[in-house]
Protein backbone atom coordinates (compact mmCIF):
# COMPACT_ATOMS: atom_id res chain seq x y z
CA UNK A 1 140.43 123.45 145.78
CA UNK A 2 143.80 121.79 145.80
CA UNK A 3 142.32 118.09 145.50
CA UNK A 4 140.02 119.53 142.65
CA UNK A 5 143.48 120.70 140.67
CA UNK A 6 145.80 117.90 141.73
CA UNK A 7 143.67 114.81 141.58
CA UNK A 8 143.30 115.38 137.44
CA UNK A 9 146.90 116.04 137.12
CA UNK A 10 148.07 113.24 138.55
CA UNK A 11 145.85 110.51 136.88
CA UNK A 12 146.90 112.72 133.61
CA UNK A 13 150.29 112.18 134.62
CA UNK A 14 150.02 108.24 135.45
CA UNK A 15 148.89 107.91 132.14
CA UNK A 16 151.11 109.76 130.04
CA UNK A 17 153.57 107.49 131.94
CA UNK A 18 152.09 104.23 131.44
CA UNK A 19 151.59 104.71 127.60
CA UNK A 20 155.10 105.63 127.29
CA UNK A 21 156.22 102.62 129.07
CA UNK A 22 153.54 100.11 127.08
CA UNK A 23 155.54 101.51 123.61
CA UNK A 24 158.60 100.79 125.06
CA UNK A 25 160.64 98.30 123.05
CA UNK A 26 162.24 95.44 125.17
CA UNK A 27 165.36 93.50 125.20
CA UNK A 28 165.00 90.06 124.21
CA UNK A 29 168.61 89.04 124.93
CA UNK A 30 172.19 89.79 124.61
CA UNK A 31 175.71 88.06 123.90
CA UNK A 32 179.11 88.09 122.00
CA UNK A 33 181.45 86.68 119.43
CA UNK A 34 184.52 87.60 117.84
CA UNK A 35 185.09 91.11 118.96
CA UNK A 36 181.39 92.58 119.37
CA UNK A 37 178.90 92.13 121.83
CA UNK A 38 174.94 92.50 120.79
CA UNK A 39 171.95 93.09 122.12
CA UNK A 40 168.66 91.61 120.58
CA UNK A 41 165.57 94.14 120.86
CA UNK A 42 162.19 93.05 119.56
CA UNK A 43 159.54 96.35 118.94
CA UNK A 44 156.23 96.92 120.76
CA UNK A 45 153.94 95.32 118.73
CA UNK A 46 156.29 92.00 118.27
CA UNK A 47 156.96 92.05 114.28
CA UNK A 48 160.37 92.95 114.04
CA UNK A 49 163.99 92.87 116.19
CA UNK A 50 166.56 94.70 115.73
CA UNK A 51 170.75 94.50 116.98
CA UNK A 52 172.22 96.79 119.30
CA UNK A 53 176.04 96.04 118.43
CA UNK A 54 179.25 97.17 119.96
CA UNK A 55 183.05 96.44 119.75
CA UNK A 56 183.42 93.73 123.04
CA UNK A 57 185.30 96.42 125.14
CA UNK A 58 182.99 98.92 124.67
CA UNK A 59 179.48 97.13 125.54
CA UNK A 60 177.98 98.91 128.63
CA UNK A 61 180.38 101.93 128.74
CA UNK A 62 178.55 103.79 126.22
CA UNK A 63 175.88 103.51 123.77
CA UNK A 64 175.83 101.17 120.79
CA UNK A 65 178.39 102.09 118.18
CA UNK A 66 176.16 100.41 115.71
CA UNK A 67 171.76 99.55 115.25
CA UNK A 68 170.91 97.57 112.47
CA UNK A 69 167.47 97.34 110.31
CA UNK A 70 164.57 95.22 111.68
CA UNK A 71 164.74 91.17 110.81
CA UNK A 72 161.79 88.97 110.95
CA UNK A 73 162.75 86.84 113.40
CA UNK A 74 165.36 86.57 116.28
CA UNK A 75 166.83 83.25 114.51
CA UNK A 76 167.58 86.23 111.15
CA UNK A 77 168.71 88.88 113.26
CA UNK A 78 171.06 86.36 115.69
CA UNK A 79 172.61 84.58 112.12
CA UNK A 80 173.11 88.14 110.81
CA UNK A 81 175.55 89.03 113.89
CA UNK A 82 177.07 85.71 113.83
CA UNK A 83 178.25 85.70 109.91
CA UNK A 84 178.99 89.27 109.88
CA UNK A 85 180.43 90.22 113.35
CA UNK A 86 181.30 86.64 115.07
CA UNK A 87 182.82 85.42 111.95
CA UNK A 88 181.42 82.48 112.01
CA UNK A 89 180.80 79.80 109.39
CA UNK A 90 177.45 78.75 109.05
CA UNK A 91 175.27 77.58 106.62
CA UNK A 92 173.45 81.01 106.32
CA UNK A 93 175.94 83.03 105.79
CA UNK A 94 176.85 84.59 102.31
CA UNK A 95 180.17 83.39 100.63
């Protein structure tokens, strides 16, 4: 009787868990400049990433102070943080 309940519920279960995990978004890679530090997340079905961004001091004491809208590509997303949080001076970046 017991094998007859528990055997369902746990493949039930092992699914649920593995379908959760398959929509799980992954970190492509993280890194700093200026005074933030980023993360670099791409979504499930690999069309857009997003930034995870924090003040430097802050990175892996709490959660991000900051997610931006989905880019394209990693290259937009990574030349967003660097003109607008690294300060840096590149060819992309606005005036």
């Amino acid at each position: 009787m017991v094998k007859k309940f528990l055997l369902p519920l746990l493949a039930t279960l092992t699914l649920i868990s593995i379908s959760t995990v398959a929509k799980a978004d992954y970190l492509v890679s993280n890194g700093s400049g200026g005074d933030y530090s980023y993360e670099l997340w791409q979504n499930t079905d690999n069309t857009q990433y997003y930034l995870k961004i924090w003040k430097r001091e802050s990175y892996g004491k709490q959660e991000a102070d900051r997610t931006t809208t989905s880019f394209e590509s990693s290259q937009e997303a990574l030349e967003h943080f660097d003109c607008e949080y690294a300060d840096k001076s590149l060819p992309a970046c606005p005036q």
